[in-house]
C-alpha atoms as a PDB file:
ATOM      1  CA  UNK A   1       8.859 -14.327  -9.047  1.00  0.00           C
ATOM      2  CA  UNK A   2       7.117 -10.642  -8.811  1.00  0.00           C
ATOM      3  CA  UNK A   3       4.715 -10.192  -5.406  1.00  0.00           C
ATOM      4  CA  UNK A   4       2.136  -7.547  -5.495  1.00  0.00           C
ATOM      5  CA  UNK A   5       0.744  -5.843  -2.622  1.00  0.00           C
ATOM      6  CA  UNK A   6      -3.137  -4.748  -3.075  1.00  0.00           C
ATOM      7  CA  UNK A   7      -4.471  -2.453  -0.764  1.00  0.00           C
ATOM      8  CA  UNK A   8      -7.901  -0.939   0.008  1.00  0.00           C
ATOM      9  CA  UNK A   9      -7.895   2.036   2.024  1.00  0.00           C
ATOM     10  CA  UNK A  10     -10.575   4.095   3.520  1.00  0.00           C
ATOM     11  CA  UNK A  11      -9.106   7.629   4.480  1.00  0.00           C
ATOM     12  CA  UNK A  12     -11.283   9.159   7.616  1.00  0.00           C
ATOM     13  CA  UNK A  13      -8.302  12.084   8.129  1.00  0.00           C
ATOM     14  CA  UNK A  14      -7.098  13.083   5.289  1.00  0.00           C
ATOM     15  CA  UNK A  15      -5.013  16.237   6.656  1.00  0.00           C
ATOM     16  CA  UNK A  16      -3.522  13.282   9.206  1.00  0.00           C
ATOM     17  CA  UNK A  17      -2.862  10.590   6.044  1.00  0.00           C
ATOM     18  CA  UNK A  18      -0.846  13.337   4.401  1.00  0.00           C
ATOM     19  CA  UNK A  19       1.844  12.713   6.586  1.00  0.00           C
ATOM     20  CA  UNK A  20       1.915   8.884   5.788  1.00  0.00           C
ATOM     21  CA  UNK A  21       1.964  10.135   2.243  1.00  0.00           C
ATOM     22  CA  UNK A  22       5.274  12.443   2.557  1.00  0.00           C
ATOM     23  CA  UNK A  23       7.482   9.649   4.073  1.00  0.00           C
ATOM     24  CA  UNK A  24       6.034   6.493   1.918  1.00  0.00           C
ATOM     25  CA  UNK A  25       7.694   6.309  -1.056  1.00  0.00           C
ATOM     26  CA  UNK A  26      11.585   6.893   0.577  1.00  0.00           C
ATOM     27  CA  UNK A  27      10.942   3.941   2.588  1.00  0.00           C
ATOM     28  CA  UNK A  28       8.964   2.283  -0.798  1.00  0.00           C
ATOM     29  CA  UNK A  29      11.904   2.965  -2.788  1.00  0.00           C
ATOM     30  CA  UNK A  30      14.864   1.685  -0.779  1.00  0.00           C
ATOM     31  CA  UNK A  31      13.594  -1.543  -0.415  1.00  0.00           C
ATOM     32  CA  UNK A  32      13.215  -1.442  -4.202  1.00  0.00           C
ATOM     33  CA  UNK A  33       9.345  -1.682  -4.492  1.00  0.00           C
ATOM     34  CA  UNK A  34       7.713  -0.067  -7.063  1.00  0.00           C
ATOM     35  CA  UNK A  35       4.418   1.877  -6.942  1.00  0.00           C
ATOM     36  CA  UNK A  36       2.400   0.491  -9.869  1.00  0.00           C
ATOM     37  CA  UNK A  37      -1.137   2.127  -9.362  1.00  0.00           C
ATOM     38  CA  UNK A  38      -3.111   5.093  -7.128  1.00  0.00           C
ATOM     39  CA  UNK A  39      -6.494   5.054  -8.072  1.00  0.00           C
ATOM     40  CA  UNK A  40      -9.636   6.606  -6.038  1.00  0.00           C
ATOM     41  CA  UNK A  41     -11.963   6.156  -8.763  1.00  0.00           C
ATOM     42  CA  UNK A  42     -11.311   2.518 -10.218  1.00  0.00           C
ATOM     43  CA  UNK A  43     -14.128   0.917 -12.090  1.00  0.00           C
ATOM     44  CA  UNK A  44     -16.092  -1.460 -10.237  1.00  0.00           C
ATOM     45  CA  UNK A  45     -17.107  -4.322 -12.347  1.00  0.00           C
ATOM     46  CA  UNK A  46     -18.919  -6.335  -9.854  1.00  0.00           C
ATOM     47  CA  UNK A  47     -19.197  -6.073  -6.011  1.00  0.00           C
ATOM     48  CA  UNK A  48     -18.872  -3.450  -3.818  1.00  0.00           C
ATOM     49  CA  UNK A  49     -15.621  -1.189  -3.607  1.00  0.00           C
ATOM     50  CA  UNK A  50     -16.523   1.293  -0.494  1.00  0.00           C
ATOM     51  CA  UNK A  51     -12.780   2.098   0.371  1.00  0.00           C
ATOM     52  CA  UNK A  52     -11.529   5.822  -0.897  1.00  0.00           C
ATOM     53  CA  UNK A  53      -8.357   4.504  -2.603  1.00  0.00           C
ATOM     54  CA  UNK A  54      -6.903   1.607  -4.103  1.00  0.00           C
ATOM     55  CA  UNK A  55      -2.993   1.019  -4.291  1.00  0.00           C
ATOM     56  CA  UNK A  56      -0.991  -1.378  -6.132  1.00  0.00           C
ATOM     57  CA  UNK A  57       2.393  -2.150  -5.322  1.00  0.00           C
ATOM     58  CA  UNK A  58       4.943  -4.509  -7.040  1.00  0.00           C
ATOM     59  CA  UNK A  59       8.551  -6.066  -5.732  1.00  0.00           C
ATOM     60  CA  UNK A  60      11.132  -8.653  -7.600  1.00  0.00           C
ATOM     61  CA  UNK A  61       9.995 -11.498  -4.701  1.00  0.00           C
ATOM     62  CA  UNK A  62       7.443 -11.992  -1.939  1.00  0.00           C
ATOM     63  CA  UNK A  63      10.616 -11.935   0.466  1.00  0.00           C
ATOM     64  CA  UNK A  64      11.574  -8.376  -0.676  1.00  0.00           C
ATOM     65  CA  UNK A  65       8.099  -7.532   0.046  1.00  0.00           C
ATOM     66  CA  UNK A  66       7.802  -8.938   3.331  1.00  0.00           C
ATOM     67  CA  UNK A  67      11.518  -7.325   4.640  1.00  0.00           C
ATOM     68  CA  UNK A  68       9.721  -3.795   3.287  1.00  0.00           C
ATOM     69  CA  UNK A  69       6.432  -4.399   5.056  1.00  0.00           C
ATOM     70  CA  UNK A  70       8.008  -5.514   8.263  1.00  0.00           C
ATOM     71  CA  UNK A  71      10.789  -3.008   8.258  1.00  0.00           C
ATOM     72  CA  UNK A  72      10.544  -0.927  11.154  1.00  0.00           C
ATOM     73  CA  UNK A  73      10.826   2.135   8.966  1.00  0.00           C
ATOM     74  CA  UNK A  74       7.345   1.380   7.137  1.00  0.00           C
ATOM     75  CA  UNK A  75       5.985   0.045  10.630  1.00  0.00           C
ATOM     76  CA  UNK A  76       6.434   3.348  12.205  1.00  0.00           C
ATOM     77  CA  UNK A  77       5.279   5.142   8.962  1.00  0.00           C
ATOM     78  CA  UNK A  78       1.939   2.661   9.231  1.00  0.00           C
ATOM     79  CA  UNK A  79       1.628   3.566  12.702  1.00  0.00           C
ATOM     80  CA  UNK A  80      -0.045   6.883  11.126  1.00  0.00           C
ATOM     81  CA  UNK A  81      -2.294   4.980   8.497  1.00  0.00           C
ATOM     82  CA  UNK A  82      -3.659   3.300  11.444  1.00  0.00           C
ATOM     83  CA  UNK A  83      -4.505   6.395  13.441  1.00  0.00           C
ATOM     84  CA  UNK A  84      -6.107   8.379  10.213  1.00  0.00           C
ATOM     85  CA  UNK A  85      -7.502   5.183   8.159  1.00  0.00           C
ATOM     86  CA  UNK A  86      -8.640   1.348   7.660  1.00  0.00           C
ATOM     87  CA  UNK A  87      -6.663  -0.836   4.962  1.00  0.00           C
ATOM     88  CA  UNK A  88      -7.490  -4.239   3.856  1.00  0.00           C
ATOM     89  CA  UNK A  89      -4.052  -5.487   2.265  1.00  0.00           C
ATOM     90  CA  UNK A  90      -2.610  -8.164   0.635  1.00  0.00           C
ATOM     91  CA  UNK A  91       0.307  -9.799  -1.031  1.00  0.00           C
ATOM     92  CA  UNK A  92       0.071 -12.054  -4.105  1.00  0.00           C
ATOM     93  CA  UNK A  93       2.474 -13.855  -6.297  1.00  0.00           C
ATOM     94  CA  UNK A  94       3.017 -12.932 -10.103  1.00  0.00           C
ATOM     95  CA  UNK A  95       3.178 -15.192 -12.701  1.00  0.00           C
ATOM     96  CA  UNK A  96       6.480 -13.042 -13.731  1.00  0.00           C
END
């Protein structure tokens, strides 16, 4: 069954996040996730949305998603989101 990351991120350094940007998707990719959605202007239907960008991820299984987010590839990558944003993220299941 599919997992789905969701993340909300509020950029502070954008010049700094660029760098989290440039090695993301090699480490994204060989752990076979799949970047589903990048959106900084997504429609807000009720409640408030105050982060600057909204990301969507999607993997075959929760455990392929949790051996990507734990790798310590992506945790050194992440070590730069820390130190030029805040993220609220988490992982769902899929009905497929």
């Amino acid at each position: 069954m599919a997992a789905y990351f969701i993340a909300q991120v509020s950029i502070q350094d954008r010049d700094a996040y660029q760098a989290y940007e440039q090695g993301f998707m090699a480490i994204l990719d060989e752990h076979g996730g799949q970047l589903v959605s990048v959106d900084e202007q997504p429609l807000v239907l009720e409640g408030d949305w105050a982060c600057t960008r909204t990301v969507l991820l999607r993997f075959e299984t929760a455990e392929a998603g949790k051996t990507w987010y734990h790798s310590d590839a992506y945790q050194t990558l992440a070590q730069v989101r820390f130190q030029s944003a805040t993220s609220n993220i988490v992982m769902v299941q899929g009905f497929v």
